[in-house]
N, C-alpha and C. Protein backbone atom coordinates (compact mmCIF):
# COMPACT_ATOMS: atom_id res chain seq x y z
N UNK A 1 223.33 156.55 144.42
CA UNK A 1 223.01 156.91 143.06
C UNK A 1 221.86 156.02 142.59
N UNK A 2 220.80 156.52 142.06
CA UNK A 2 219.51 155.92 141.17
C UNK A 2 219.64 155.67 139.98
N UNK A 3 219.58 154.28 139.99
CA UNK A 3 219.93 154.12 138.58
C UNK A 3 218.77 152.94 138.47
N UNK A 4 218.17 153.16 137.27
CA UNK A 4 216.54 152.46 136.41
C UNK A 4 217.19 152.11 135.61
N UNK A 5 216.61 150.47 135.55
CA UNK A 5 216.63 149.83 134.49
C UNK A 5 215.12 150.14 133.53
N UNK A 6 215.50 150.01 132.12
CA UNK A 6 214.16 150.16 131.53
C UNK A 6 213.86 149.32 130.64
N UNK A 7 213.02 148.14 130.58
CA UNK A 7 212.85 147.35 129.45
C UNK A 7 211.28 147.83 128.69
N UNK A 8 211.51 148.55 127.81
CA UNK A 8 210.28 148.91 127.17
C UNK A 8 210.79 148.79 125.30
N UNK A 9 209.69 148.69 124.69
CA UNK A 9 209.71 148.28 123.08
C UNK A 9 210.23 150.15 122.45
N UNK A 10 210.64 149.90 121.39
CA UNK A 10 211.04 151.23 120.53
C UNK A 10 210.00 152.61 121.17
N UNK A 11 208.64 152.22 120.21
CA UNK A 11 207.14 152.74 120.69
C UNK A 11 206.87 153.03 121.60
N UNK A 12 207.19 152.50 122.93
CA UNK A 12 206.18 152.53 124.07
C UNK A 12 207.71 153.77 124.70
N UNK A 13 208.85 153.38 124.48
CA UNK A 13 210.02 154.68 124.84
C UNK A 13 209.81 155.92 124.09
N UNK A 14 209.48 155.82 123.06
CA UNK A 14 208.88 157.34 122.21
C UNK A 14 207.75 157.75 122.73
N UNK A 15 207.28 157.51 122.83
CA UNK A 15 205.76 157.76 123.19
C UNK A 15 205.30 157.96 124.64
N UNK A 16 206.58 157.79 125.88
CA UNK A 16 206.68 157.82 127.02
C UNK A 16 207.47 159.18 126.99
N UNK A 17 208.66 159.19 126.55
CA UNK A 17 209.76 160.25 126.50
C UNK A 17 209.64 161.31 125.57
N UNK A 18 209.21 161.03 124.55
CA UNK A 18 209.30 161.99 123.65
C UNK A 18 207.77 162.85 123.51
N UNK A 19 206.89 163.03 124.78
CA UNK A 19 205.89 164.21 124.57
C UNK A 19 206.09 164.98 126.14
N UNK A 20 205.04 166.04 126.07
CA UNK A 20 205.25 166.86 127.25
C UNK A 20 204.13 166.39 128.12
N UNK A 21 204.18 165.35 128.66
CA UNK A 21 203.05 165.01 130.13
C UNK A 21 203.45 165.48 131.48
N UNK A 22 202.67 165.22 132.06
CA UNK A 22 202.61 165.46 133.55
C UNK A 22 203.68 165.58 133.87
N UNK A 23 204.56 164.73 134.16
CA UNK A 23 205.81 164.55 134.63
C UNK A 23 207.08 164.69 133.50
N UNK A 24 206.61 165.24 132.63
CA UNK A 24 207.70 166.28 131.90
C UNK A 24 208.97 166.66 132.56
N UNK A 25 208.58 167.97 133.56
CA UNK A 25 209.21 169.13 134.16
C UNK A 25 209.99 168.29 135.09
N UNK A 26 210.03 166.90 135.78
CA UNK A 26 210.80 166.48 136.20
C UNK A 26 211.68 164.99 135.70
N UNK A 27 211.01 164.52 134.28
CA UNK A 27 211.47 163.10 133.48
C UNK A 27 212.07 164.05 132.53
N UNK A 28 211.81 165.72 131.59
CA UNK A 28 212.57 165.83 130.71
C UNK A 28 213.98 165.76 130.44
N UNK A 29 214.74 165.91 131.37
CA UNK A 29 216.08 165.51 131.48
C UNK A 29 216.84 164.65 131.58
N UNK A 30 216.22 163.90 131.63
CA UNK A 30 216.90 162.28 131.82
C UNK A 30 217.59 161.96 130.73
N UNK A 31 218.47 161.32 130.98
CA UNK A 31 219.47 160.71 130.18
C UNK A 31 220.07 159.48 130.21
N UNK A 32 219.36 158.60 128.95
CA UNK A 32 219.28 157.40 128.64
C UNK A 32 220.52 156.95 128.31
N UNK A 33 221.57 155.92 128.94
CA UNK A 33 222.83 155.21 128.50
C UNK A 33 222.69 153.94 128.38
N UNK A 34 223.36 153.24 127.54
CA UNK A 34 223.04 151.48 127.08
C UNK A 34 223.88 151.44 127.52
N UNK A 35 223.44 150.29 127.82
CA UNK A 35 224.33 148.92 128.12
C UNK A 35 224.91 147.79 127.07
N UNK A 36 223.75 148.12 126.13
CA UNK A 36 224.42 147.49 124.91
C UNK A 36 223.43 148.34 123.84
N UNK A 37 223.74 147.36 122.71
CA UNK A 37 223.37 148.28 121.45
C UNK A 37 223.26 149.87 121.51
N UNK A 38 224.71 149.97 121.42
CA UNK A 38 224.95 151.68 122.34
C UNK A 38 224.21 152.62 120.15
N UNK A 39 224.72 151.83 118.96
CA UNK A 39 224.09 153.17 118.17
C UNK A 39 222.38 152.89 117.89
N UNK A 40 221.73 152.32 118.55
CA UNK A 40 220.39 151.91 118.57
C UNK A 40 219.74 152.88 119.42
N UNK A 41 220.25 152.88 120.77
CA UNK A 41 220.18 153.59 121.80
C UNK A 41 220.18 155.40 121.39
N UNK A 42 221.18 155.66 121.07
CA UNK A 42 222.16 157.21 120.33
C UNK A 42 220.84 157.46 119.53
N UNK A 43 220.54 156.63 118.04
CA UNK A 43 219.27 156.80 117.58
C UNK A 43 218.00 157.04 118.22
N UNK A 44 217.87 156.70 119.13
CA UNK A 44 216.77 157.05 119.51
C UNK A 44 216.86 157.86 120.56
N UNK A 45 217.53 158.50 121.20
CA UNK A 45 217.76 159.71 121.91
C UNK A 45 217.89 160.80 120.80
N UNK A 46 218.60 160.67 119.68
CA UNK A 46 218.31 161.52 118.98
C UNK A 46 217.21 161.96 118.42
N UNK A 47 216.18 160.77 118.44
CA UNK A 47 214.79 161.21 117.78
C UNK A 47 214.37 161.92 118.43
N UNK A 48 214.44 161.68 120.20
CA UNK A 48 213.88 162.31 120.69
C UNK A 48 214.10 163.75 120.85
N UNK A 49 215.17 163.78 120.75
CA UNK A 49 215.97 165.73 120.84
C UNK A 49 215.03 166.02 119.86
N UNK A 50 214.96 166.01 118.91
CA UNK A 50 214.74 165.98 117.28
C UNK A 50 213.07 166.61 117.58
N UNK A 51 211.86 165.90 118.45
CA UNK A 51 210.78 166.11 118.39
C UNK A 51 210.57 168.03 118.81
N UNK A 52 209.52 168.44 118.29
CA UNK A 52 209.43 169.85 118.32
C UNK A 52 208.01 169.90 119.15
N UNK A 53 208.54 170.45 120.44
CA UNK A 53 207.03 170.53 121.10
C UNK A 53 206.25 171.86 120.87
N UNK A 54 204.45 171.65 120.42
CA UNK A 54 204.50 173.24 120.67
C UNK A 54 204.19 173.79 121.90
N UNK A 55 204.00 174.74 122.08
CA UNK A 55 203.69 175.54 123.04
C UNK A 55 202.46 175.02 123.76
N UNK A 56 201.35 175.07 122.98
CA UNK A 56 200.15 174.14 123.39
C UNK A 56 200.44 173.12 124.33
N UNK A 57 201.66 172.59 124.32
CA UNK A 57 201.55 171.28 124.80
C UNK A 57 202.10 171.83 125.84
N UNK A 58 202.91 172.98 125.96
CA UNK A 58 203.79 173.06 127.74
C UNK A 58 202.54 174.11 128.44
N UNK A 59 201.78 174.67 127.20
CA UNK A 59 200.75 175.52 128.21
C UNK A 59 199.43 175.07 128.94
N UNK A 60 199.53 173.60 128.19
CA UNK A 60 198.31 172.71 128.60
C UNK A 60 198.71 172.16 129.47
N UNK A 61 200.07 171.42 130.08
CA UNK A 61 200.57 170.58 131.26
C UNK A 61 200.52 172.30 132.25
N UNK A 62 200.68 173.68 131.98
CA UNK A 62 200.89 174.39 132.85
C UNK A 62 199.78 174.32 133.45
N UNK A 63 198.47 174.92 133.05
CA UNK A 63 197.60 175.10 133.69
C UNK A 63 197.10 173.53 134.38
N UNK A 64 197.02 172.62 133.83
CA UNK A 64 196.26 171.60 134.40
C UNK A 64 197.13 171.59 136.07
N UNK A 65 198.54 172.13 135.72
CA UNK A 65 198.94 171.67 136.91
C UNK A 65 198.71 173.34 138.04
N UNK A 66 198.48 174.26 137.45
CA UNK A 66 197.77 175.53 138.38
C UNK A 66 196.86 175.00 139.02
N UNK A 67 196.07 173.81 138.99
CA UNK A 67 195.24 174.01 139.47
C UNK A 67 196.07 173.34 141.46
N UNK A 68 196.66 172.98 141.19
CA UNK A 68 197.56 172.55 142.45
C UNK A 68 198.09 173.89 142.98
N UNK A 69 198.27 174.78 142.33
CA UNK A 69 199.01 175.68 142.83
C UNK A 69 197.78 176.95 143.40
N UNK A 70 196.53 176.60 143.11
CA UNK A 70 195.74 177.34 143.51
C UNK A 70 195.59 176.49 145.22
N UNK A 71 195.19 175.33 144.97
CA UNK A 71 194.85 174.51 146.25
C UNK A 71 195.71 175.04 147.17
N UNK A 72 197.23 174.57 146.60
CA UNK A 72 198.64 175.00 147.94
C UNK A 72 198.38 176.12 148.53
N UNK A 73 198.00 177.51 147.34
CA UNK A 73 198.23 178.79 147.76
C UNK A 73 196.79 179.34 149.03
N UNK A 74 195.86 178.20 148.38
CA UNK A 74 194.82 178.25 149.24
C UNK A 74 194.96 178.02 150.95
N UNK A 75 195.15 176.93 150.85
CA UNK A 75 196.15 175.98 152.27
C UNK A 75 196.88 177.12 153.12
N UNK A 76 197.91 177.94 151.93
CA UNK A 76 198.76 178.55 153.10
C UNK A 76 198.39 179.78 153.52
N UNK A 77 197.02 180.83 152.63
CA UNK A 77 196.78 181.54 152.90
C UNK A 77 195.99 181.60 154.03
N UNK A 78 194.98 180.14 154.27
CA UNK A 78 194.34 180.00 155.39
C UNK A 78 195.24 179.75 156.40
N UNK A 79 196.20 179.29 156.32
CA UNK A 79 196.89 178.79 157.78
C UNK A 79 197.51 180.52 158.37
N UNK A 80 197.55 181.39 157.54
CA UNK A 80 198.18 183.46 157.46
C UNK A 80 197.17 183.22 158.35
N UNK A 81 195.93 183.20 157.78
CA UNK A 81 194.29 183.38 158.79
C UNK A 81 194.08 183.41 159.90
N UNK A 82 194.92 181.99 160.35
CA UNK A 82 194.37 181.30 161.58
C UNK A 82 196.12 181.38 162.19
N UNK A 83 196.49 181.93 161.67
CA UNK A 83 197.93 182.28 162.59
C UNK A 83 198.56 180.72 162.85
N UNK A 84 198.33 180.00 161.78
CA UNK A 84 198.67 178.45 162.07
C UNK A 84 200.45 178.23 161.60
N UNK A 85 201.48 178.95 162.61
CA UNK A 85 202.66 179.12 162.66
C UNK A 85 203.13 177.72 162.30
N UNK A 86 202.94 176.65 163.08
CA UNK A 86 203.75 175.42 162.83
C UNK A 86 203.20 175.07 161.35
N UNK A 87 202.41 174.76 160.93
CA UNK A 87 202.17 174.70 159.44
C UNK A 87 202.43 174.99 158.57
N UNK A 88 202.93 176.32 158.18
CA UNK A 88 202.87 176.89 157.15
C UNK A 88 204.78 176.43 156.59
N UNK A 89 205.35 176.49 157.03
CA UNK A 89 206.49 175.74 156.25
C UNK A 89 206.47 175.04 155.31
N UNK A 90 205.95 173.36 156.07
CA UNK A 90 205.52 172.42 155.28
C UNK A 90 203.99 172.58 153.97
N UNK A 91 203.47 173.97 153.86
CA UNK A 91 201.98 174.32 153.51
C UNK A 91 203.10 175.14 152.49
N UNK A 92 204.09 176.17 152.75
CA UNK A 92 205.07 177.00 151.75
C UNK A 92 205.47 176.09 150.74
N UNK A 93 206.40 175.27 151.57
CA UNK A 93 207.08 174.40 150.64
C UNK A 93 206.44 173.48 149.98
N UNK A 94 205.24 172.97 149.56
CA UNK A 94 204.34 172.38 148.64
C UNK A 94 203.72 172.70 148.09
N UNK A 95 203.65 174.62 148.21
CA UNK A 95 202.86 175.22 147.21
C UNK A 95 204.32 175.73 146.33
N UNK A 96 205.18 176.06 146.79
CA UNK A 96 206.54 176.51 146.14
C UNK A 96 206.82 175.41 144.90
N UNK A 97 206.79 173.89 145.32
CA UNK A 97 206.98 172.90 144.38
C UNK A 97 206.18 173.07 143.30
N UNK A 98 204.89 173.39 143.71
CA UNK A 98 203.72 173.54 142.42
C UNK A 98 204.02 174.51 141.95
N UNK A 99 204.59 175.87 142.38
CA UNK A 99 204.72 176.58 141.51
C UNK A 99 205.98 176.34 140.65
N UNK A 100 206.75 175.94 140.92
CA UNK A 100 207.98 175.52 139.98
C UNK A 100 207.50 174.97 139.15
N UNK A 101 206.86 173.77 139.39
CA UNK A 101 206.25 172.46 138.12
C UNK A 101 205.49 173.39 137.12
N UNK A 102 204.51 174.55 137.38
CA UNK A 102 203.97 175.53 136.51
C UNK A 102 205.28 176.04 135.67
N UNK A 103 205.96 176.68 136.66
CA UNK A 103 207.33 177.90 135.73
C UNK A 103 208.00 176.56 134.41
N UNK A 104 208.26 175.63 135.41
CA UNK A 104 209.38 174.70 134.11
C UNK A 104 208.50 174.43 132.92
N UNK A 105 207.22 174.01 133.08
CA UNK A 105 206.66 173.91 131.86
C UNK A 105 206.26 175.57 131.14
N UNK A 106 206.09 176.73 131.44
CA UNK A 106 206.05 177.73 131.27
C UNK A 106 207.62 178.39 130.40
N UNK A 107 208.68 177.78 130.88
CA UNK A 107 209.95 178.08 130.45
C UNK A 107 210.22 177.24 129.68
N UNK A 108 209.28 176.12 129.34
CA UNK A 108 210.10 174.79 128.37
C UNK A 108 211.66 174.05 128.64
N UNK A 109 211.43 174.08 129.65
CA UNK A 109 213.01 173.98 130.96
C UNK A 109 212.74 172.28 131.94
N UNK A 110 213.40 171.31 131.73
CA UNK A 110 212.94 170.54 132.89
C UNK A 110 213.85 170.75 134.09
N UNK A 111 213.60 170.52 135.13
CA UNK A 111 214.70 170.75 136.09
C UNK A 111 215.29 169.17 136.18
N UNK A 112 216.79 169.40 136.49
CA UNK A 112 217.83 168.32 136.21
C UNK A 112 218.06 167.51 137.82
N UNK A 113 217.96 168.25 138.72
CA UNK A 113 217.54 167.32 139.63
C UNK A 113 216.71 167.84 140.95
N UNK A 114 215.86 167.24 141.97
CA UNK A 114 215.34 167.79 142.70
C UNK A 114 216.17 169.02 143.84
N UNK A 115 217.63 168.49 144.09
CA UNK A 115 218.29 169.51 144.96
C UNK A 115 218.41 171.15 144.00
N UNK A 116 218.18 171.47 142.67
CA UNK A 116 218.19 172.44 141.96
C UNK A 116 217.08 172.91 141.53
N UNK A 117 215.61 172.65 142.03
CA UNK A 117 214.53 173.28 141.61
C UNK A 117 214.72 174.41 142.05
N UNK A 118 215.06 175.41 143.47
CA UNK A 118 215.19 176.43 143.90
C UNK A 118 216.20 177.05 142.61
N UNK A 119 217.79 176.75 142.74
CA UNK A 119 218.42 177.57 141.67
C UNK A 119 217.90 177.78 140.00
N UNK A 120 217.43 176.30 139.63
CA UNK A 120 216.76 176.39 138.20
C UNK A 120 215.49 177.70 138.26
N UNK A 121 214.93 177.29 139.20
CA UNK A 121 213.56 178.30 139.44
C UNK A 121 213.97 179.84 139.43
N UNK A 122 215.37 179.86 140.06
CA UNK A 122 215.59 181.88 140.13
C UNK A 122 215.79 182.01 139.17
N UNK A 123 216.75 181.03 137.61
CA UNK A 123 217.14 181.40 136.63
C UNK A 123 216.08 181.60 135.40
N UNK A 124 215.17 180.85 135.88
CA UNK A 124 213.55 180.91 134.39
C UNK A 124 213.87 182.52 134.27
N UNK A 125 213.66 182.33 132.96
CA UNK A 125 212.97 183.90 131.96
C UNK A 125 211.51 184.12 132.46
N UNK A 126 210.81 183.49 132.63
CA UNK A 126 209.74 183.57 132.94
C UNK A 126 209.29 183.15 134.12
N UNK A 127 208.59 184.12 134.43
CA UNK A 127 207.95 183.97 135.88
C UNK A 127 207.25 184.83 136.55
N UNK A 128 206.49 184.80 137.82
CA UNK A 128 206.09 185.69 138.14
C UNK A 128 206.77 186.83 138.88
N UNK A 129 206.06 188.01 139.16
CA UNK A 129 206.66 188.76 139.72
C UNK A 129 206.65 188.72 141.36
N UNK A 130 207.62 188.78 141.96
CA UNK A 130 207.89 188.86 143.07
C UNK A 130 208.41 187.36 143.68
N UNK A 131 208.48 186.40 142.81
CA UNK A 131 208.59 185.23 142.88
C UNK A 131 209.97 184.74 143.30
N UNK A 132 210.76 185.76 142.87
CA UNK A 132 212.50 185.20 143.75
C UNK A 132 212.34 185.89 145.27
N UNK A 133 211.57 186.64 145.49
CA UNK A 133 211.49 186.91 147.14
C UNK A 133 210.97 185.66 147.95
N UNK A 134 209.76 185.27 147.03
CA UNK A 134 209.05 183.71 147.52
C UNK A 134 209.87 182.62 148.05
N UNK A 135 211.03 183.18 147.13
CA UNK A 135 212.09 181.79 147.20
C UNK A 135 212.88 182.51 148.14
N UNK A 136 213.39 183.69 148.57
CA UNK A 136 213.95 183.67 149.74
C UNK A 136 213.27 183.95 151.09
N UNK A 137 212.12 183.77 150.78
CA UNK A 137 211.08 183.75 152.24
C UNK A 137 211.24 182.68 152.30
N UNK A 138 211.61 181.67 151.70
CA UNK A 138 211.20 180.23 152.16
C UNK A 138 212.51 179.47 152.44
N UNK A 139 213.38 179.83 151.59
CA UNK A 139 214.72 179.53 151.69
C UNK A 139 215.38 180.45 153.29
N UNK A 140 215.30 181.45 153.82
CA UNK A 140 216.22 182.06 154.84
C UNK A 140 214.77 181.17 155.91
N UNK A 141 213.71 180.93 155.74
CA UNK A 141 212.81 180.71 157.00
C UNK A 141 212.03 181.99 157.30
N UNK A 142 211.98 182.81 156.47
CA UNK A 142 211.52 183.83 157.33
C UNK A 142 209.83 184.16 156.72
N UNK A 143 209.02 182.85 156.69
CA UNK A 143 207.72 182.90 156.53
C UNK A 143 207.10 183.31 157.66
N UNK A 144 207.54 182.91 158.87
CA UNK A 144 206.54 183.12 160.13
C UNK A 144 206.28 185.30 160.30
N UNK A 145 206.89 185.81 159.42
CA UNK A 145 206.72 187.38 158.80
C UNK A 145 205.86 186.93 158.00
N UNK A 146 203.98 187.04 158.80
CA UNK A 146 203.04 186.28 157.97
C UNK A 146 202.26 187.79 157.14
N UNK A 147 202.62 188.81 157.40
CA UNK A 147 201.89 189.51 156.53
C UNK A 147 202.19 189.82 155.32
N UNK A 148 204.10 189.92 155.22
CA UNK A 148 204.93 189.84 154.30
C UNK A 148 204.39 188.25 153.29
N UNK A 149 204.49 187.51 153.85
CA UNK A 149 204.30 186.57 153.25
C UNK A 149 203.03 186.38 152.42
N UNK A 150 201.70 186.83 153.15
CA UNK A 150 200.83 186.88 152.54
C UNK A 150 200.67 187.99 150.96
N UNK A 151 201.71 189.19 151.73
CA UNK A 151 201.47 190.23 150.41
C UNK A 151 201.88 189.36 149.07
N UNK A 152 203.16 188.84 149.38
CA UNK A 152 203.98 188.25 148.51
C UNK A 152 203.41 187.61 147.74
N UNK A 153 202.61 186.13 148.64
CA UNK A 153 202.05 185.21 147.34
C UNK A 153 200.52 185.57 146.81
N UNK A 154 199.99 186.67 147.39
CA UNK A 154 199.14 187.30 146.60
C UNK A 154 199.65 187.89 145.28
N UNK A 155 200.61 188.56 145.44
CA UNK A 155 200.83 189.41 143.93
C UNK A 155 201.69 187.98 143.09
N UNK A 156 202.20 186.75 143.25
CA UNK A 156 203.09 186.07 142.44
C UNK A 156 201.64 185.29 142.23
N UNK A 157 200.21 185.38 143.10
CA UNK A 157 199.34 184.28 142.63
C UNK A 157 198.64 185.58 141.23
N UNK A 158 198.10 186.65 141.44
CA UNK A 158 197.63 187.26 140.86
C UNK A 158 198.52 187.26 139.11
N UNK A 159 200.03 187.63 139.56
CA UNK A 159 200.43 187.54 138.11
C UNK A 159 200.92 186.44 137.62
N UNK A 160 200.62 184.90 138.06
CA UNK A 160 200.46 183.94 137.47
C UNK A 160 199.00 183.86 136.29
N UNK A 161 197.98 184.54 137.03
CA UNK A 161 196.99 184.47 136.09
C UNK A 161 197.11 185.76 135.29
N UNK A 162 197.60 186.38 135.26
CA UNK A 162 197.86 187.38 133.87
C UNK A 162 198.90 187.26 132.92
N UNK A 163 199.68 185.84 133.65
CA UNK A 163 200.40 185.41 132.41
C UNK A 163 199.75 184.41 131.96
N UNK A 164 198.83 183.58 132.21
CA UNK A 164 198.18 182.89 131.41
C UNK A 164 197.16 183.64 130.53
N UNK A 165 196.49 184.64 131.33
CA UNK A 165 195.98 185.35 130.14
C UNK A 165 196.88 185.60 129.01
N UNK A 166 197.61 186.30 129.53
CA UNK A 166 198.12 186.69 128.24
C UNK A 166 199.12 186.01 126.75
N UNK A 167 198.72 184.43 127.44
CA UNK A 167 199.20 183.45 126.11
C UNK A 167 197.95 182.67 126.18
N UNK A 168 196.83 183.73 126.46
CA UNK A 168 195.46 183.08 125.75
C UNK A 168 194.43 181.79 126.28
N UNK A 169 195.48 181.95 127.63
CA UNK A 169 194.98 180.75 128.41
C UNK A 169 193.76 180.74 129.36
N UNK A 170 192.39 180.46 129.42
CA UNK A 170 191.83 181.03 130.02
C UNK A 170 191.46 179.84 131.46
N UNK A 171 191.90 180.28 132.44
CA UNK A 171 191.83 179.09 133.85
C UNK A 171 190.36 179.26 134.40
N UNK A 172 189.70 179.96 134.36
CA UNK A 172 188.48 179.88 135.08
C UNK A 172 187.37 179.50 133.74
N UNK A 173 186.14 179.50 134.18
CA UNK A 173 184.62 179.45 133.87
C UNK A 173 184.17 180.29 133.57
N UNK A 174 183.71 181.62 133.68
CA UNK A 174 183.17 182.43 133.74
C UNK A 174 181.53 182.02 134.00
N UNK A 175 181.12 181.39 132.85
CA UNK A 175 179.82 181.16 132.63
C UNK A 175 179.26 180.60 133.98
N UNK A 176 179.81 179.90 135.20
CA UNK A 176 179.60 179.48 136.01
C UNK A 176 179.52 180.23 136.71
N UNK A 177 177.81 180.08 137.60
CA UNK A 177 177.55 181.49 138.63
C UNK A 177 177.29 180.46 139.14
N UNK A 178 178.10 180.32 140.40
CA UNK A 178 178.02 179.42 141.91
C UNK A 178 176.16 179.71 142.63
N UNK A 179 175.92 180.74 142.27
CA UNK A 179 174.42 180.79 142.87
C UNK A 179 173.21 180.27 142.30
N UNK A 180 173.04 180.04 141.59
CA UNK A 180 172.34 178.65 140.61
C UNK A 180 172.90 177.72 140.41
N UNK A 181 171.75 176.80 141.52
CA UNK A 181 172.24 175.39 141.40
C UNK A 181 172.41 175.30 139.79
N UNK A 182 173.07 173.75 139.58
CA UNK A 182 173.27 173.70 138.52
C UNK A 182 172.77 172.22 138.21
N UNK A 183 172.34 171.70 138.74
CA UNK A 183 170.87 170.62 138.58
C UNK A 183 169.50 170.53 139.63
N UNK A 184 168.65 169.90 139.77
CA UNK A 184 167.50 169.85 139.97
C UNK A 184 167.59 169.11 140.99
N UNK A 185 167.22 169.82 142.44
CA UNK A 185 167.29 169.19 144.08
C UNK A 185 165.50 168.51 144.28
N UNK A 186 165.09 167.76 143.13
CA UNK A 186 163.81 167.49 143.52
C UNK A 186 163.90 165.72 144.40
């Protein structure tokens, strides 16, 4: 069992615990017990329940962290490519993590411990489509079915970005045309 000690001031515990950062989707659940000054403690777990995040804030940790989930999905689509069988497990299962870390902040959900990201992940309201097959391609083993696999995380990568569109989120550039340099090779 893991158990953290934490010596930090009132401030620096609010201000650690009580917003939606990076590590949200896997610190939001935690649960703080004293050792002493147990209604000091109570108080300030309650503040923290108490804080109202908006949306902004779980849709801004989502995308910053898509951008991992583009890399992973990248990784495993090339290894489909090159028929790179022993790889792609360990290439699945690290793009699968990123996509969870997207869904929990997407669902305003942290997951409670690492052995339950798979079950927390089938239960989100939100998500993409085709995305509980993802989880049993990866869960029964049966990725090395590389065309299946490829269909799959094509359509769960595609309607990841039409759910960000459609809460206004925009992940790319547009204005950026890769064929003009974009400074001066003198």
């Amino acid at each position: 069992m893991l158990i953290e000690a934490i010596f930090t001031t009132e401030e620096e515990f609010l201000h650690e615990f009580c917003r939606v950062t990076k590590d949200w989707y896997v610190s939001g659940s935690e649960i703080l017990l004293p050792c002493y000054n147990e209604d000091f403690i109570e108080s300030l777990i309650d503040r923290c329940k108490s804080v109202y995040h908006q949306e902004e804030e779980f849709i801004k940790q989502a995308a910053k962290r898509f951008a991992e989930v583009q890399e992973s999905f990248g990784k495993v689509l090339n290894a489909i490519e090159q028929e790179n069988r022993d790889g792609i497990c360990l290439l699945l299962s690290d793009a699968v993590i990123h996509v969870l870390a997207v869904l929990s902040f997407l669902n305003h959900e942290p997951f409670k411990t690492f052995a339950t990201f798979v079950t927390q992940g089938r239960a989100f309201e939100v998500k993409p489509h085709r995305f509980d097959e993802l989880l049993d391609i990866m869960v029964t083993g049966s990725y090395q079915n590389l065309d299946c696999l490829q269909k799959v995380l094509l359509v769960v990568f595609e309607d990841f970005e039409r759910m960000f569109a459609e809460r206004g989120f925009k992940l790319y550039d547009d204005s950026v045309d890769p064929n003009i340099p974009n400074k001066s090779c003198d």
